[in-house]
Protein backbone atom coordinates (compact mmCIF):
# COMPACT_ATOMS: atom_id res chain seq x y z
CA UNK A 1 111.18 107.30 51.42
CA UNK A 2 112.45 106.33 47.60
CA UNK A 3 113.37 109.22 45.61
CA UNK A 4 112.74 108.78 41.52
CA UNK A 5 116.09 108.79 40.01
CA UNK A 6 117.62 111.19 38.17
CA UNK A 7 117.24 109.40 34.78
CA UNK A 8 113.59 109.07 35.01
CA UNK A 9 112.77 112.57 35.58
CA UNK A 10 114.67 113.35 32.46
CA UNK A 11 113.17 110.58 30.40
CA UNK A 12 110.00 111.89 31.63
CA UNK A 13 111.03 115.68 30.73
CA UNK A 14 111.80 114.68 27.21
CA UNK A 15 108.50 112.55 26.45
CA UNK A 16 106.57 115.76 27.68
CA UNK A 17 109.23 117.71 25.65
CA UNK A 18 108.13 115.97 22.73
CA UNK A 19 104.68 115.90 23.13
CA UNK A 20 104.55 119.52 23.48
CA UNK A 21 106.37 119.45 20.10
CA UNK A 22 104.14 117.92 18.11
CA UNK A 23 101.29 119.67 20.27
CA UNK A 24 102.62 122.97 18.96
CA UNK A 25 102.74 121.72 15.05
CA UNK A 26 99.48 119.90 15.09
CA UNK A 27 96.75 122.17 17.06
CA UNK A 28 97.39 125.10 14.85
CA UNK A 29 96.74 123.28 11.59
CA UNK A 30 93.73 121.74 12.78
CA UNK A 31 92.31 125.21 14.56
CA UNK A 32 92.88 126.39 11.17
CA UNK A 33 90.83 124.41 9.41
CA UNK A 34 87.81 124.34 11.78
CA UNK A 35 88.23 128.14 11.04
CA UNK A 36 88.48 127.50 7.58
CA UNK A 37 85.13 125.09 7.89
CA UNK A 38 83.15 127.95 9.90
CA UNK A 39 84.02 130.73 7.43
CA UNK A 40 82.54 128.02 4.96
CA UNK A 41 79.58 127.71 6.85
CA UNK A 42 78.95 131.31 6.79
CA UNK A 43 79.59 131.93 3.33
CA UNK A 44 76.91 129.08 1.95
CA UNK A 45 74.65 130.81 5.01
CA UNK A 46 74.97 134.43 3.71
CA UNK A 47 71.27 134.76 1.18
CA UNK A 48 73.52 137.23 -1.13
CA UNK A 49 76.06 133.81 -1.91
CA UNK A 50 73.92 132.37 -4.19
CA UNK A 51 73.95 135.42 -6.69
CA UNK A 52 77.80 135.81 -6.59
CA UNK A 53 80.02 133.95 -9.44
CA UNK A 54 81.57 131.04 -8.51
CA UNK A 55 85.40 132.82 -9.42
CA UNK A 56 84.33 135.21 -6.88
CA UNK A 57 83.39 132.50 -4.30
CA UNK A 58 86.40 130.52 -4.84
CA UNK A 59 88.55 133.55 -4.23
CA UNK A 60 87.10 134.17 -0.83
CA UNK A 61 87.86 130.75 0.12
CA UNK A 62 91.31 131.13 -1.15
CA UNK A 63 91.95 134.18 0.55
CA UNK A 64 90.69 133.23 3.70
CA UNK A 65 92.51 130.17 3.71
CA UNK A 66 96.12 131.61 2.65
CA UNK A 67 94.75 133.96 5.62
CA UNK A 68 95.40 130.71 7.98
CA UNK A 69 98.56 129.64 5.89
CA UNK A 70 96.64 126.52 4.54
CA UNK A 71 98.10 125.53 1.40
CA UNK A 72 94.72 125.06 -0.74
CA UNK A 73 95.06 126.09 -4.49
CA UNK A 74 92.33 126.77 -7.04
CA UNK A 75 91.21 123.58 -8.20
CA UNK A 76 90.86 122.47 -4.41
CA UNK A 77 88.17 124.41 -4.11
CA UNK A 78 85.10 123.17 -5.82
CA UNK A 79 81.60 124.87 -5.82
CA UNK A 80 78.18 122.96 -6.90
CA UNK A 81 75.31 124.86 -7.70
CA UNK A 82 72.04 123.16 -8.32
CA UNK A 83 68.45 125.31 -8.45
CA UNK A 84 67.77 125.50 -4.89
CA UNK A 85 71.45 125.34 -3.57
CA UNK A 86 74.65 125.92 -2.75
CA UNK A 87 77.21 123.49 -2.15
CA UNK A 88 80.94 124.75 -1.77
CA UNK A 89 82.94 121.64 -1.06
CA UNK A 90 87.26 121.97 -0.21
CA UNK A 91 89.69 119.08 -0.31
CA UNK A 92 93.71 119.58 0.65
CA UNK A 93 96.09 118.17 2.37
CA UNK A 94 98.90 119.63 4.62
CA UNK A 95 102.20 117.43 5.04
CA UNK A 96 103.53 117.97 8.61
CA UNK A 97 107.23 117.25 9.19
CA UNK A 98 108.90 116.71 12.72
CA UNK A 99 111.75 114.89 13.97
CA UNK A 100 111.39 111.50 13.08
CA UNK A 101 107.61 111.53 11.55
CA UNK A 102 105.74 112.99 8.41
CA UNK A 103 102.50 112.93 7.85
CA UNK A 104 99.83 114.08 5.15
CA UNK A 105 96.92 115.33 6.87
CA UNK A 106 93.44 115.64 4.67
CA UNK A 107 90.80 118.09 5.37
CA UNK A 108 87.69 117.94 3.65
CA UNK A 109 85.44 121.53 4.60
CA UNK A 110 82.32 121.70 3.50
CA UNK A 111 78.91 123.63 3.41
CA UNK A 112 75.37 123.97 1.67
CA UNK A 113 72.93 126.31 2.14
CA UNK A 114 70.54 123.69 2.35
């Protein structure tokens, strides 16, 4: 019977090792902004949006994202109102940093009540 040696079962520890890494920063940013695109949804869904000022609208999307650490700011948060809708559209980017890698990952949430 051949036994793996040593060296690959450590090689193959650290590969998992690292893809756990980057597992653990990635999934949360992205689960965070699928939660940031369903509370969205809602909020464009709700009938009592549509009467509420867009400062106030804007500061619920704010707060909810801040809520999920997601670093959106004011002007990222744009909100289009037209007779018969509601259109509340965010763009940001989070830079993610690990050993040997960054990367600027863009989100783009959006909803109408269309």
């Amino acid at each position: 019977m051949n036994r793996v040696p040593r060296w690959r079962i450590a090689a193959a520890l650290v590969v998992v090792a690292g893809l756990a890494l980057y597992a653990a920063r990635f999934i949360p940013i992205y689960l965070h902004s699928r939660q940031l695109q369903n509370f969205v949804t809602e909020l464009t869904a709700r009938s009592d949006s549509a009467a509420k000022s867009d400062d106030l609208l804007r500061t619920w999307v704010l707060d909810k994202a801040h809520e999920f650490d997601l670093p959106v700011k004011p002007g990222d948060v744009k909100i289009v109102r037209s007779p018969h809708d509601l259109r509340i559209d965010v763009r940001y980017i989070v830079r993610v940093t690990v050993p040997g890698y960054t990367v600027d990952l863009h989100f783009h949430p959006s909803a109408s009540n269309r």
